[in-house]
Protein backbone atom coordinates (compact mmCIF):
# COMPACT_ATOMS: atom_id res chain seq x y z
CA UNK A 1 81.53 75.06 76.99
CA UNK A 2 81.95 72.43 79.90
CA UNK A 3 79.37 72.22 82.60
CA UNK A 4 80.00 72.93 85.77
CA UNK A 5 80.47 69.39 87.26
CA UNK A 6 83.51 68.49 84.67
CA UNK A 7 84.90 71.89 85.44
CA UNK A 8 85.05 70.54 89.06
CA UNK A 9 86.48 67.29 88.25
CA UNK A 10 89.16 68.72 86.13
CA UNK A 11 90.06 70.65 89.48
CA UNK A 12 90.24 67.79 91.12
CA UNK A 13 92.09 65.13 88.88
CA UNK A 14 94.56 68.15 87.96
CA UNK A 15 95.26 68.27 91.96
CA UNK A 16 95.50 64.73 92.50
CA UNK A 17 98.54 64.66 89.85
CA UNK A 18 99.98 67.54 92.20
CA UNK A 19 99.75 66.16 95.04
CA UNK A 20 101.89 62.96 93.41
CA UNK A 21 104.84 65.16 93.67
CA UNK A 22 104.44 66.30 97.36
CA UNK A 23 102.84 62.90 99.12
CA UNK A 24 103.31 62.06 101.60
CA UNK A 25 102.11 64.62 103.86
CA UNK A 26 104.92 66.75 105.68
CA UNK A 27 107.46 64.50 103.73
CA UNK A 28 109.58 67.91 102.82
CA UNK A 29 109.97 68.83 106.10
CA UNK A 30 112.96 66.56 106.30
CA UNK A 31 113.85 65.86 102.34
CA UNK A 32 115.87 68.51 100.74
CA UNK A 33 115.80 66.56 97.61
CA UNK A 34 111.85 66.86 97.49
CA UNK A 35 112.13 70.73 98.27
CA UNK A 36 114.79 71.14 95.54
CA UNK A 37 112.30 69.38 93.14
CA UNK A 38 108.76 71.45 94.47
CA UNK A 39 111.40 74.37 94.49
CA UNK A 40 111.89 73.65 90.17
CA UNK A 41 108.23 72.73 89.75
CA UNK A 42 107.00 76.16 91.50
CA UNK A 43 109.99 78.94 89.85
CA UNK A 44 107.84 78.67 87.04
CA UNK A 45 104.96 81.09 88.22
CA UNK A 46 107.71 82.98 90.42
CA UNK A 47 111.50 83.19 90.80
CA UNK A 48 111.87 83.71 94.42
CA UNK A 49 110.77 80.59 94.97
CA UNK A 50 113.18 79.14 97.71
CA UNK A 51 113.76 75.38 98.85
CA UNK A 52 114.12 75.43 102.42
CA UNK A 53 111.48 73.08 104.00
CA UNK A 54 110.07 76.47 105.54
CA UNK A 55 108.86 78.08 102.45
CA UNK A 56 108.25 74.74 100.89
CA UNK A 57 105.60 74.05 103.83
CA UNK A 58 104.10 77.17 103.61
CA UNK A 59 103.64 77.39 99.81
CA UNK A 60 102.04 73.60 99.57
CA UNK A 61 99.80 74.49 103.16
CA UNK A 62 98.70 77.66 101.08
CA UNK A 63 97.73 75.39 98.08
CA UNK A 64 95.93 72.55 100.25
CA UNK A 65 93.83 75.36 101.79
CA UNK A 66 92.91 77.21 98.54
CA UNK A 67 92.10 73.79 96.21
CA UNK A 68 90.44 72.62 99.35
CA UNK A 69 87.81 75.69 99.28
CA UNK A 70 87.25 76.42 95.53
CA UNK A 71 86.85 72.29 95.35
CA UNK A 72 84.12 72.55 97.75
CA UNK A 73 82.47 75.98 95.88
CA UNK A 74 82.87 73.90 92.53
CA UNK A 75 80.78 71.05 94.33
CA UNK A 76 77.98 72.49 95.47
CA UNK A 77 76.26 72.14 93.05
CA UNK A 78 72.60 73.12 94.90
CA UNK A 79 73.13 75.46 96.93
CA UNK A 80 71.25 77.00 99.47
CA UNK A 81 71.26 78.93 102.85
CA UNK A 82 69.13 78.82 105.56
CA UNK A 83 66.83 76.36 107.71
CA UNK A 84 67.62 73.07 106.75
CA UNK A 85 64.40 71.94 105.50
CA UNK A 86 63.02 69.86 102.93
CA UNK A 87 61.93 72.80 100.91
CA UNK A 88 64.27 75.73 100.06
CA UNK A 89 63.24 79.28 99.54
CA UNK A 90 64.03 81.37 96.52
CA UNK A 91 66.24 83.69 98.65
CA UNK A 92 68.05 81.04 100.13
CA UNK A 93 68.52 79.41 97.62
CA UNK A 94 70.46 83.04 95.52
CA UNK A 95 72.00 83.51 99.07
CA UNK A 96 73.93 80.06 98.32
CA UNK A 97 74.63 81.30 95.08
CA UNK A 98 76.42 84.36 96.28
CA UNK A 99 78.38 82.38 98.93
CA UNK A 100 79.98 79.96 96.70
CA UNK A 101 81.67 82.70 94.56
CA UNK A 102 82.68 84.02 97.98
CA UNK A 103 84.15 80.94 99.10
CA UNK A 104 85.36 80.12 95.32
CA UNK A 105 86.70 83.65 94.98
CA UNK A 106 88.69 82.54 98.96
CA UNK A 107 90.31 79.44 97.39
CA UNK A 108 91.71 80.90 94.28
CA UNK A 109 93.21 83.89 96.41
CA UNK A 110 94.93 81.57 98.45
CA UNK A 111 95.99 79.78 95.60
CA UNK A 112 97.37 82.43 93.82
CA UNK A 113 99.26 83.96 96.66
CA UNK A 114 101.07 80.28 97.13
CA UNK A 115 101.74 79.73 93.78
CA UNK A 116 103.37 83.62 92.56
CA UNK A 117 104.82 83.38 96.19
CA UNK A 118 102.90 86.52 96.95
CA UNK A 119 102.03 86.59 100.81
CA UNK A 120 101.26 89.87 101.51
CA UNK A 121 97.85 90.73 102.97
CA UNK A 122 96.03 92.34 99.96
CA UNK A 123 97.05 91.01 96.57
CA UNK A 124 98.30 92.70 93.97
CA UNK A 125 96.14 92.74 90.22
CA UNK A 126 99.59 92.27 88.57
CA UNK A 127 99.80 89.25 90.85
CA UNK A 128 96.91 88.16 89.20
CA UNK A 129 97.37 89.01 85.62
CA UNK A 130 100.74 87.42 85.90
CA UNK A 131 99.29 84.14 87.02
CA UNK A 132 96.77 83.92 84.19
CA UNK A 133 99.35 84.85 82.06
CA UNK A 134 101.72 81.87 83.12
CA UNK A 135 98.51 79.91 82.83
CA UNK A 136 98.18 79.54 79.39
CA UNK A 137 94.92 79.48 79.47
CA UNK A 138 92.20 79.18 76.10
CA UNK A 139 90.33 81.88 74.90
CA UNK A 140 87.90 83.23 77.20
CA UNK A 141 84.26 82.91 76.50
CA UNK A 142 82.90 86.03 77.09
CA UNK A 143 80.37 86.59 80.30
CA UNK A 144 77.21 88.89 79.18
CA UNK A 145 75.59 91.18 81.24
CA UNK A 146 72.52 90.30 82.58
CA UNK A 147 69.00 91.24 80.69
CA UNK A 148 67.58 94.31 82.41
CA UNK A 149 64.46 93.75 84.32
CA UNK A 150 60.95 94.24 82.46
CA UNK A 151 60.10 95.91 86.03
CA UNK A 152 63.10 98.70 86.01
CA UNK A 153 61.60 100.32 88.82
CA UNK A 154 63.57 98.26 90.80
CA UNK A 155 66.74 99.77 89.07
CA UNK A 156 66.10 103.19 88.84
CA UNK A 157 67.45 104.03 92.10
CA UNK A 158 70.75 102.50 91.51
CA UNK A 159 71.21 102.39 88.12
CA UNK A 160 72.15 105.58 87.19
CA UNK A 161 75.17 106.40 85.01
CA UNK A 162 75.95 109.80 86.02
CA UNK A 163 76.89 109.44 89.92
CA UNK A 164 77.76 105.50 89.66
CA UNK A 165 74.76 105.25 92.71
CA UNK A 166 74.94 101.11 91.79
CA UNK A 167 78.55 101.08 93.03
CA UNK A 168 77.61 103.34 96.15
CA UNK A 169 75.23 100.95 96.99
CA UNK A 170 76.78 98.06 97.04
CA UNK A 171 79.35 99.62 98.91
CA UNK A 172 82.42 99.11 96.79
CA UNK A 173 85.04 101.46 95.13
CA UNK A 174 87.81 102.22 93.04
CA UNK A 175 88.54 98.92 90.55
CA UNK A 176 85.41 97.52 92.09
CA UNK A 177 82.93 100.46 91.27
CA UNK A 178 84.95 100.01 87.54
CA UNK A 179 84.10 96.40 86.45
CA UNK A 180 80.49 96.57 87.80
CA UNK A 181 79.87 99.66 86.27
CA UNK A 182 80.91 98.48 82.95
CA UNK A 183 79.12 95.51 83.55
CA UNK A 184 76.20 96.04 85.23
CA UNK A 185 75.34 99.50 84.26
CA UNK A 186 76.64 100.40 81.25
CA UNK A 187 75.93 96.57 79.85
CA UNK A 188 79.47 95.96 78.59
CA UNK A 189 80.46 92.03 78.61
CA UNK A 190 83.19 90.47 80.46
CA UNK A 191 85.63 89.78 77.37
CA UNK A 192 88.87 88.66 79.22
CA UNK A 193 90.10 86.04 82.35
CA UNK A 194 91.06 89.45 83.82
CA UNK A 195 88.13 90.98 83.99
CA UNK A 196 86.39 88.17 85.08
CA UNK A 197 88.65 87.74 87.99
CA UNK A 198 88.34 91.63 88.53
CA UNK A 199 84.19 91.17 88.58
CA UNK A 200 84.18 88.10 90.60
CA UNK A 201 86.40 90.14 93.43
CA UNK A 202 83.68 92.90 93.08
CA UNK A 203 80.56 90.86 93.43
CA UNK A 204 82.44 88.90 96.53
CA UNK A 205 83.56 92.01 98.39
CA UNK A 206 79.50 93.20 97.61
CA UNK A 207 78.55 90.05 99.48
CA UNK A 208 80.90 89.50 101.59
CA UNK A 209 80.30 93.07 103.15
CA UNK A 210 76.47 92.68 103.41
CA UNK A 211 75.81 95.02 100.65
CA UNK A 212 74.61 92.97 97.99
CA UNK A 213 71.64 91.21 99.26
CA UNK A 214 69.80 87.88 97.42
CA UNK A 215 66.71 90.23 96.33
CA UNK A 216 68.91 92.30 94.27
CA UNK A 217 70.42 89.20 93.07
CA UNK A 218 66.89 88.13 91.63
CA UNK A 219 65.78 91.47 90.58
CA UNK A 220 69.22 91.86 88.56
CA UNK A 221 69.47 88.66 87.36
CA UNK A 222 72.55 87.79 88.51
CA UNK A 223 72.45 84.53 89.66
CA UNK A 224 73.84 82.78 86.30
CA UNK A 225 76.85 85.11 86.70
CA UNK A 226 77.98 83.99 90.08
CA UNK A 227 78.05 80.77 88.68
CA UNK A 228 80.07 81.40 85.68
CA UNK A 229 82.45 83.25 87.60
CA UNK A 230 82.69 80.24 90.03
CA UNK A 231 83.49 77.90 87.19
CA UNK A 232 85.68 80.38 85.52
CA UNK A 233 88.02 80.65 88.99
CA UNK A 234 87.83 77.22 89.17
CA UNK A 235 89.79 76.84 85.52
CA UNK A 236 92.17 79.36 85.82
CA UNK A 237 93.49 76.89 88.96
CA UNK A 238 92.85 73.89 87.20
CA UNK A 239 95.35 75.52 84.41
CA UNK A 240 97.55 76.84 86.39
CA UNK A 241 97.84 73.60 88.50
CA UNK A 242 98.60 71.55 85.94
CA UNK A 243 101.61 73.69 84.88
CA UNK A 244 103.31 72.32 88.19
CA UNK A 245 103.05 68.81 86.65
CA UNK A 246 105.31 69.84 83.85
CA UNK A 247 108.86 68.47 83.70
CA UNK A 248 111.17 71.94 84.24
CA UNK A 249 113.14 72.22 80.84
């Protein structure tokens, strides 16, 4: 298994090679040639792909934006929340933990949505599945759920398996509610890229919202998770990436 840091340096090197075939900056704007070549590099993950310089812009501004952020998540490597002091507190500390997947989970949206040529507001799973597909990615290694609490007092009020009160708490539904559920309550790993992808939405949305709150994150144990999932968004780009560095057949 590689540690985080390499995971963010593949990210990086993998988007340096990318960004051989689109330097210099804005050069497609008046190069046909270059947008015919993006054009062949980017059918790959989607068809529709056209070459005019306007969709060319957009997709590589949508790609800048989401390496940019999930770079940045993959980077911070301490993080924390809060006064900027010397000394950080335990719930700033899991409050940084929570907003890296968030900004992570931002970057490999964005990504996605340039690279399948997907735009529209809310993304699609089949989006999603198809780009891990094209991916190629190796075999994922499976995320556990977290060990329950010796103190389960704490969990008693939400972990209960016959309303789903967890996912009513944390104030998220439908394929949401699902993966935490099997996750988190019913203590089912995370066997598949999808599913990690599906969980790392879930917890995002839970922070994102306000709902899931750094105490819960220590109580639950969760704060190893968030930074799986960050590393595990980080290498279905860094795959997926790379496949735009292949010469078209």
């Amino acid at each position: 298994m590689e540690d985080s840091r390499e995971i963010g340096e593949n990210l990086r090197n993998v988007w340096n090679h990318v960004w051989q075939i689109f330097e210099p900056d804005n050069s497609w704007k008046d190069d046909q040639s270059k947008c015919r070549v993006i054009k062949e590099k980017l059918v790959y993950f989607c068809e529709d792909h056209s070459d005019t310089p306007e969709h060319i812009d957009k997709v590589i501004k949508a790609l800048c934006r989401g390496v940019s952020l999930t770079q940045a998540a993959a980077d911070w490597q301490n993080p924390a929340i809060g006064d900027d002091s010397s000394s950080r507190t335990k719930h700033e500390k899991l409050r940084g933990i929570q907003w890296r997947l968030v900004i992570a989970y931002a970057g490999f949206e964005i990504t996605a949505k340039g690279l399948m040529n997907h735009f529209e507001r809310n993304t699609k799973p089949e989006i999603i599945q198809d780009l891990i597909k094209k991916s190629n990615l190796k075999s994922y290694q499976k995320l556990e759920p977290p060990p329950t609490p010796k103190e389960k007092s704490n969990l008693q009020k939400w972990l209960s398996k016959e309303d789903e009160a967890i996912s009513e708490f944390l104030g998220v539904t439908a394929g949401d509610a699902k993966i935490i559920n099997q996750w988190l309550v019913n203590s089912q790993a995370v066997c598949s890229w999808e599913e990690a992808v599906k969980l790392a939405k879930a917890l995002r949305n839970a922070t994102a919202h306000g709902f899931l709150q750094p105490t819960k994150v220590g109580q639950w144990k969760l704060n190893t998770s968030f930074k799986m999932l960050v590393d595990n968004l980080a290498e279905i780009m860094t795959y997926g990436l790379e496949k735009t560095c292949i010469e078209p057949i």
